[in-house]
Each structure stands twice: as structure tokens, then as C-alpha cells.
N, C-alpha and C. Protein backbone atom coordinates (compact mmCIF):
# COMPACT_ATOMS: atom_id res chain seq x y z
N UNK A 1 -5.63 -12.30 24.82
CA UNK A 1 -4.42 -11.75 24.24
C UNK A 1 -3.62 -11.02 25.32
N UNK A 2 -4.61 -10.39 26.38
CA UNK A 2 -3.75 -9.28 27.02
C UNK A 2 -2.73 -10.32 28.24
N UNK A 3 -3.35 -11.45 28.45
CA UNK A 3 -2.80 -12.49 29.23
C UNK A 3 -1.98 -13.10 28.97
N UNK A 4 -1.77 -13.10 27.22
CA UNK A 4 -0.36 -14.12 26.83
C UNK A 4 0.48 -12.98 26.71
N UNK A 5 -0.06 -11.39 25.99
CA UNK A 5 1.22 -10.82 25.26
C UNK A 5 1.19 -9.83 26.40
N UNK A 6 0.19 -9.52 27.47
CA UNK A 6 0.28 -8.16 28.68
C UNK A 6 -0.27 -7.25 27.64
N UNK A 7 -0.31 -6.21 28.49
CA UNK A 7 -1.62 -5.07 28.10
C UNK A 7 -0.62 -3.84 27.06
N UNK A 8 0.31 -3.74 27.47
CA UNK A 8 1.28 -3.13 26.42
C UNK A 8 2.48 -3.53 25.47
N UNK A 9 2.03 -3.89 24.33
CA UNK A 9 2.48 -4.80 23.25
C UNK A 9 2.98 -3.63 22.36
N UNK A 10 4.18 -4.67 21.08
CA UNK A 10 4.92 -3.35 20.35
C UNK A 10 3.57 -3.64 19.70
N UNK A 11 3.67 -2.23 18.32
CA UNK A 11 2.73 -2.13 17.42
C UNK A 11 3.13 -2.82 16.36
N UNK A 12 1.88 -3.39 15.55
CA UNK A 12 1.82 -4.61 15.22
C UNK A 12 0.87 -4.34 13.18
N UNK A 13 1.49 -4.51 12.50
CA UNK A 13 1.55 -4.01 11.24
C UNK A 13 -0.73 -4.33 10.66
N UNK A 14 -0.53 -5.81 11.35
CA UNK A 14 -2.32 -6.22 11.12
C UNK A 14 -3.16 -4.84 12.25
N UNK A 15 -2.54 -4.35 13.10
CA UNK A 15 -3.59 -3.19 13.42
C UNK A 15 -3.59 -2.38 12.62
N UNK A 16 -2.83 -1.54 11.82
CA UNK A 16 -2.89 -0.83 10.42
C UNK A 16 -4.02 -1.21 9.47
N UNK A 17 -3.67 -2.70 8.99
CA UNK A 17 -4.32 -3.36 7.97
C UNK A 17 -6.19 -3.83 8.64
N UNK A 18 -6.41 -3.39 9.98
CA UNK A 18 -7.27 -3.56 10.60
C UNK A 18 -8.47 -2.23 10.46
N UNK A 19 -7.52 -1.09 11.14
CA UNK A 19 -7.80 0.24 10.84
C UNK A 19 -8.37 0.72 8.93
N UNK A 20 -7.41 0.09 8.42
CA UNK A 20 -7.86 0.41 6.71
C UNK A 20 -8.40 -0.56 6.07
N UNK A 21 -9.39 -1.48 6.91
CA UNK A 21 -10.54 -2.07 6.00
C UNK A 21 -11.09 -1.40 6.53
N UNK A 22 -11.68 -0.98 7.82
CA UNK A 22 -12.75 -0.16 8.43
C UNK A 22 -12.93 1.28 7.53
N UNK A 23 -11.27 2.16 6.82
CA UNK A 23 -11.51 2.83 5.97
C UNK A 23 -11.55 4.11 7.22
N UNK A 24 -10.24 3.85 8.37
CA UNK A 24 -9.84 4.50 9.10
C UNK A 24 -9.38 5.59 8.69
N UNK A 25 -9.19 6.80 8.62
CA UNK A 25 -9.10 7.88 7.81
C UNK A 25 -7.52 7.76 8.35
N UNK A 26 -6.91 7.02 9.35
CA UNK A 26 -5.46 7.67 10.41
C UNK A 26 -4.44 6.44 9.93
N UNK A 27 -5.57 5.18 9.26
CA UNK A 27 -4.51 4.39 8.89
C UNK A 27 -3.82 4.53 7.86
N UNK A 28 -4.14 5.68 6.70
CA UNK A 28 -3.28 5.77 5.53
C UNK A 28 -2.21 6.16 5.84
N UNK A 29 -1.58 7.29 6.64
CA UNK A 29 -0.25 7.21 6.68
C UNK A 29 0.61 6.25 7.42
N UNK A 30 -0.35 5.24 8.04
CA UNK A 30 0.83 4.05 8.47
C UNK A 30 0.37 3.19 7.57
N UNK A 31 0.12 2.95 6.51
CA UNK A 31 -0.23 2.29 5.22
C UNK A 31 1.19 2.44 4.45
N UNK A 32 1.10 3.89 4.16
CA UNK A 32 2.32 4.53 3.65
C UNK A 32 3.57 4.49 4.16
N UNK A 33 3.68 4.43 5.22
CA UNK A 33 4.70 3.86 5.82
C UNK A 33 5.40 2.79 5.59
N UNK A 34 4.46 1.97 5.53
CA UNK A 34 4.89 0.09 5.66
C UNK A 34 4.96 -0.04 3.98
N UNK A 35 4.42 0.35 2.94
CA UNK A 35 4.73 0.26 1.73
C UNK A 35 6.14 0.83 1.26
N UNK A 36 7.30 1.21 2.25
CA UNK A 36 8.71 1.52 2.20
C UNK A 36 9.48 0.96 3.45
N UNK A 37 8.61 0.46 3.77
CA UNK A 37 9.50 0.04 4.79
C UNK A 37 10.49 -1.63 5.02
N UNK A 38 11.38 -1.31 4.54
CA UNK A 38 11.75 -2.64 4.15
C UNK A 38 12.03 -3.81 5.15
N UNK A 39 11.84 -2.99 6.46
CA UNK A 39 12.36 -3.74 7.80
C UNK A 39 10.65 -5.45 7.78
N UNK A 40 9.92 -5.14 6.84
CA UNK A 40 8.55 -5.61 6.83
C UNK A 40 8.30 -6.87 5.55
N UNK A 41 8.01 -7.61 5.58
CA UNK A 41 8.32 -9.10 4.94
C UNK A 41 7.62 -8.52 3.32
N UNK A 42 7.95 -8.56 2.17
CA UNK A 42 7.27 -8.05 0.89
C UNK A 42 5.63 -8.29 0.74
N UNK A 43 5.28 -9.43 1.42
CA UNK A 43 4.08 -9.59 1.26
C UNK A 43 2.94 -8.55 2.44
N UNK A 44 3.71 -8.21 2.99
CA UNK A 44 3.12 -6.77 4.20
C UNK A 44 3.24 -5.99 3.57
N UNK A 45 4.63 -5.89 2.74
CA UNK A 45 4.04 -4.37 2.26
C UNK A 45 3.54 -4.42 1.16
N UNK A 46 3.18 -5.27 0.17
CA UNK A 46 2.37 -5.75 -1.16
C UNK A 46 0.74 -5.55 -0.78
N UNK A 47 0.90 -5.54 0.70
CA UNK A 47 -0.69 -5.90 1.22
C UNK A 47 -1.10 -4.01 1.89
N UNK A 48 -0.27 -3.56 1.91
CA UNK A 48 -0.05 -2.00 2.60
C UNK A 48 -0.25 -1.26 1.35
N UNK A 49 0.15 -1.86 0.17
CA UNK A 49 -0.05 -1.16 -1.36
C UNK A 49 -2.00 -0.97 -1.41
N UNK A 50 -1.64 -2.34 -0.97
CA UNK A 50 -3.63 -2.70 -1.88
C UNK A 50 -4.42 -2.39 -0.79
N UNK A 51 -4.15 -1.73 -0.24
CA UNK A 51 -5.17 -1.16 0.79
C UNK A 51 -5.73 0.10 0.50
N UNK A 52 -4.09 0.47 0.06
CA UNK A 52 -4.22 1.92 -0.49
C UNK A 52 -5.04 2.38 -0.81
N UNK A 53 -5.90 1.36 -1.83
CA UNK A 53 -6.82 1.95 -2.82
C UNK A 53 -7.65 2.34 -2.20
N UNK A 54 -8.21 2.15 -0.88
CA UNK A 54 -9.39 2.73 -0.25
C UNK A 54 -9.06 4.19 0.03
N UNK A 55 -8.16 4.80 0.06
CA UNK A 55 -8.04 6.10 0.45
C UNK A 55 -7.54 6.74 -0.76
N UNK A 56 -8.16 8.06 -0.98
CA UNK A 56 -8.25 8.47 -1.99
C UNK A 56 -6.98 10.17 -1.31
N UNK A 57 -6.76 10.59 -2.51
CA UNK A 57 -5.79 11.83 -2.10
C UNK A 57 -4.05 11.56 -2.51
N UNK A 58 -3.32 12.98 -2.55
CA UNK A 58 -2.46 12.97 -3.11
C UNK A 58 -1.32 12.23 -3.04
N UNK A 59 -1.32 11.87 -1.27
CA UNK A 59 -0.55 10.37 -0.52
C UNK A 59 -0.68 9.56 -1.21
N UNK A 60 -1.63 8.91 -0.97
CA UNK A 60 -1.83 7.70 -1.48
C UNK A 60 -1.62 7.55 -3.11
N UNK A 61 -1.68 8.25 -3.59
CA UNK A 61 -1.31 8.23 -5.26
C UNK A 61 -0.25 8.42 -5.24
N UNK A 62 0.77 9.10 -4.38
CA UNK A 62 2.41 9.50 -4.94
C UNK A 62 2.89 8.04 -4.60
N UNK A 63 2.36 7.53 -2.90
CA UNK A 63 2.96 5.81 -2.12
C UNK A 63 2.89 5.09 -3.84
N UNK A 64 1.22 4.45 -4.38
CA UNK A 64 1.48 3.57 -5.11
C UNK A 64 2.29 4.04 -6.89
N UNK A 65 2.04 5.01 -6.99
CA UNK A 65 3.33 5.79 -8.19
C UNK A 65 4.56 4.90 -7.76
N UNK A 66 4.83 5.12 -6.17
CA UNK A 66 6.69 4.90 -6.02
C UNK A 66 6.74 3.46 -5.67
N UNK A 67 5.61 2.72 -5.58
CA UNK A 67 5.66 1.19 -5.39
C UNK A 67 5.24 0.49 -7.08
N UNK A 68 5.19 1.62 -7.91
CA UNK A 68 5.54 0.78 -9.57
C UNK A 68 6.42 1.03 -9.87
N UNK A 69 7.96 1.35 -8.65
CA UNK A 69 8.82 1.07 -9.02
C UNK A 69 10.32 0.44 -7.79
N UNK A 70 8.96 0.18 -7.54
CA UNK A 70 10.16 -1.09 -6.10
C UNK A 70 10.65 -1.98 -6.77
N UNK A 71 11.44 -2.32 -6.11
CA UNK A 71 12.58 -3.54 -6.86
C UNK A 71 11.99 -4.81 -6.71
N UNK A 72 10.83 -5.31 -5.60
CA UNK A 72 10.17 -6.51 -5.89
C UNK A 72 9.15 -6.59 -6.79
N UNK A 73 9.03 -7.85 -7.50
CA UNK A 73 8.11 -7.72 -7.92
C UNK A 73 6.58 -7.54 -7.52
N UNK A 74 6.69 -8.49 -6.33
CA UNK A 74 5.07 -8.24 -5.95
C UNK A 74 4.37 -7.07 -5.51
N UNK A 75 5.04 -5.70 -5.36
CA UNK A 75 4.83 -4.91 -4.89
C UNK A 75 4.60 -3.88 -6.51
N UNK A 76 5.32 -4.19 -7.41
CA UNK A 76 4.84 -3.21 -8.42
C UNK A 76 3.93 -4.23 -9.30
N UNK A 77 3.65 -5.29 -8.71
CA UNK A 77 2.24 -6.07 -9.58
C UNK A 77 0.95 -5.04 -8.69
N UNK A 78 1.09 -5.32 -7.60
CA UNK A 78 0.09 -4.96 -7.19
C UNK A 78 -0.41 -3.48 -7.18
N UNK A 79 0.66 -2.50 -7.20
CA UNK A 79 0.58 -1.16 -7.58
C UNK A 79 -0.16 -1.38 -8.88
N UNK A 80 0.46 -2.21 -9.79
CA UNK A 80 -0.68 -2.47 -11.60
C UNK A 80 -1.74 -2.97 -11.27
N UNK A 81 -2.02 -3.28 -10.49
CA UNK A 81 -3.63 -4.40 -10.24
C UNK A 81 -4.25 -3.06 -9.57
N UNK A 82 -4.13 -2.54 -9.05
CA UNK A 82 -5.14 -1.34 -8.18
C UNK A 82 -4.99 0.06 -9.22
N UNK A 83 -4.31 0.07 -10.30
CA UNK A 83 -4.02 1.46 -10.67
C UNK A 83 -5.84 1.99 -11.47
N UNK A 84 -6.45 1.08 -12.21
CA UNK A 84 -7.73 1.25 -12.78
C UNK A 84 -8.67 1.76 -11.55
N UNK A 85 -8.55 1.75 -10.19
CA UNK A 85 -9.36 2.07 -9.25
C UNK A 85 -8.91 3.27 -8.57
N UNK A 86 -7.53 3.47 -8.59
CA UNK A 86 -6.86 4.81 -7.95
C UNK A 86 -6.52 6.17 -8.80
N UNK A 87 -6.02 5.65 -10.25
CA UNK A 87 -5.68 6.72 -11.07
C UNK A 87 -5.25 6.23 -12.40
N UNK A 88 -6.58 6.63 -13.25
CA UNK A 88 -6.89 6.02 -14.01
C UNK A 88 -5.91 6.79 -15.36
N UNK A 89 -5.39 8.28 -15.08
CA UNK A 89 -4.43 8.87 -16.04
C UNK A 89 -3.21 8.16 -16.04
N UNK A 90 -2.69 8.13 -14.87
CA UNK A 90 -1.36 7.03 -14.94
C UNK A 90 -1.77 6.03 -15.03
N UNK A 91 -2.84 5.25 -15.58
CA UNK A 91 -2.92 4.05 -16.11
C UNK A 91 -2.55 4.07 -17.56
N UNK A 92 -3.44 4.77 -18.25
CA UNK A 92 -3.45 5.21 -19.48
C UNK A 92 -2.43 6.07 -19.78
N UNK A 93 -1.37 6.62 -19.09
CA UNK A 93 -0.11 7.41 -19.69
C UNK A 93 1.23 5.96 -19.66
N UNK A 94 0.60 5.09 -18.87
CA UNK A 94 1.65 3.63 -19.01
C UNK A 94 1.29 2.98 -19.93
N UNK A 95 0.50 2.87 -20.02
CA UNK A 95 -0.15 1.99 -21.34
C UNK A 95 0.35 2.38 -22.48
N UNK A 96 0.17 4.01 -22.78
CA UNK A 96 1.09 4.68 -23.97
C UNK A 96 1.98 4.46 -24.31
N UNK A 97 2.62 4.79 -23.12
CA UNK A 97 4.87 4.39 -23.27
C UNK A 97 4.88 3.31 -23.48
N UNK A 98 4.24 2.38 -22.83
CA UNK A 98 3.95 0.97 -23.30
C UNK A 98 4.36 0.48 -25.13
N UNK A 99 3.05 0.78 -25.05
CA UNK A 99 2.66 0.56 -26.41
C UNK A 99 3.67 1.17 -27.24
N UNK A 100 4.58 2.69 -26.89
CA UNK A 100 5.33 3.11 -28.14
C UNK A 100 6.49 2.80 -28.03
N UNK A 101 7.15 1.55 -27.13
CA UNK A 101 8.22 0.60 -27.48
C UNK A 101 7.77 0.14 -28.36
């Protein structure tokens, strides 16, 4: 790699997503980052959502709160697909409002 791209390369969104399978304690706020960052293709930051779930704390619960209400869809599916593992009251306080339409 260091031979095609040289030894100082820009930073690169899969080292994030690298850092937070390992369950890098430093990658959640560039997790959080890239889940607003629109300069980043939807499926990066759909994938910056669901990572989330490994890190637990008040960040990471406010990021996927404000990604069930991004304007793509794939990004507030996936905020609904991880909410039973991150926070299980705002699951069940959506479900309510839900239900009392």
C-alpha cells in the first residue's frame, strides 16, 4: 500500500470502520462524525450508524436518535434496526406514538 499510495495518505473513512469493529474506544467520535457528514456516500454513513451500536453512552444514543431522522432512507432504517440493542426506551416510546395514530 505504502508503495502505490506513499506513506502519508488522506484519512480514509474504512480506518474508522476498522478501529470500531476492534471496539476502539477513539473510533466513536469519528463514527459520529461520518453519520452527518454528508460530504460521504449514504451507504458510509448507514454503515457509521450500525457500528454505533457497539459503543454504548450518551453520544452514541443522541448520533442514532438524529439519524431516525435523516432525510435518507437508509440511514433512519438502520437507526430502526439497531434501536432494540442501543435503547430500548426509545424503542418502545416509538412504538407508542406509533400505535396511537
Amino acid at each position: 500500500i505504502n508503495q502505490w499510495y506513499g506513506k502519508s495518505r488522506k484519512h480514509h473513512f474504512s480506518e474508522v470502520f476498522l478501529a470500531a469493529t476492534g471496539q476502539d474506544t477513539g473510533a466513536k467520535t469519528d463514527l459520529i462524525s461520518l453519520t452527518t457528514n454528508e460530504l460521504y456516500p449514504v451507504t458510509v454513513r448507514a454503515a457509521a450508524v450500525y457500528l454505533l451500536q457497539n459503543f454504548s453512552g450518551p453520544e452514541s444514543s443522541d448520533a442514532i436518535r438524529q439519524a431516525l431522522s435523516d432525510p435518507e432512507s437508509m440511514i433512519r432504517l438502520t437507526a430502526v434496526d439497531i434501536l432494540p440493542a442501543t435503547d430500548a426506551d426509545l424503542e418502545r416510546s416509538l412504538w407508542r406514538s406509533a400505535s396511537a395514530r
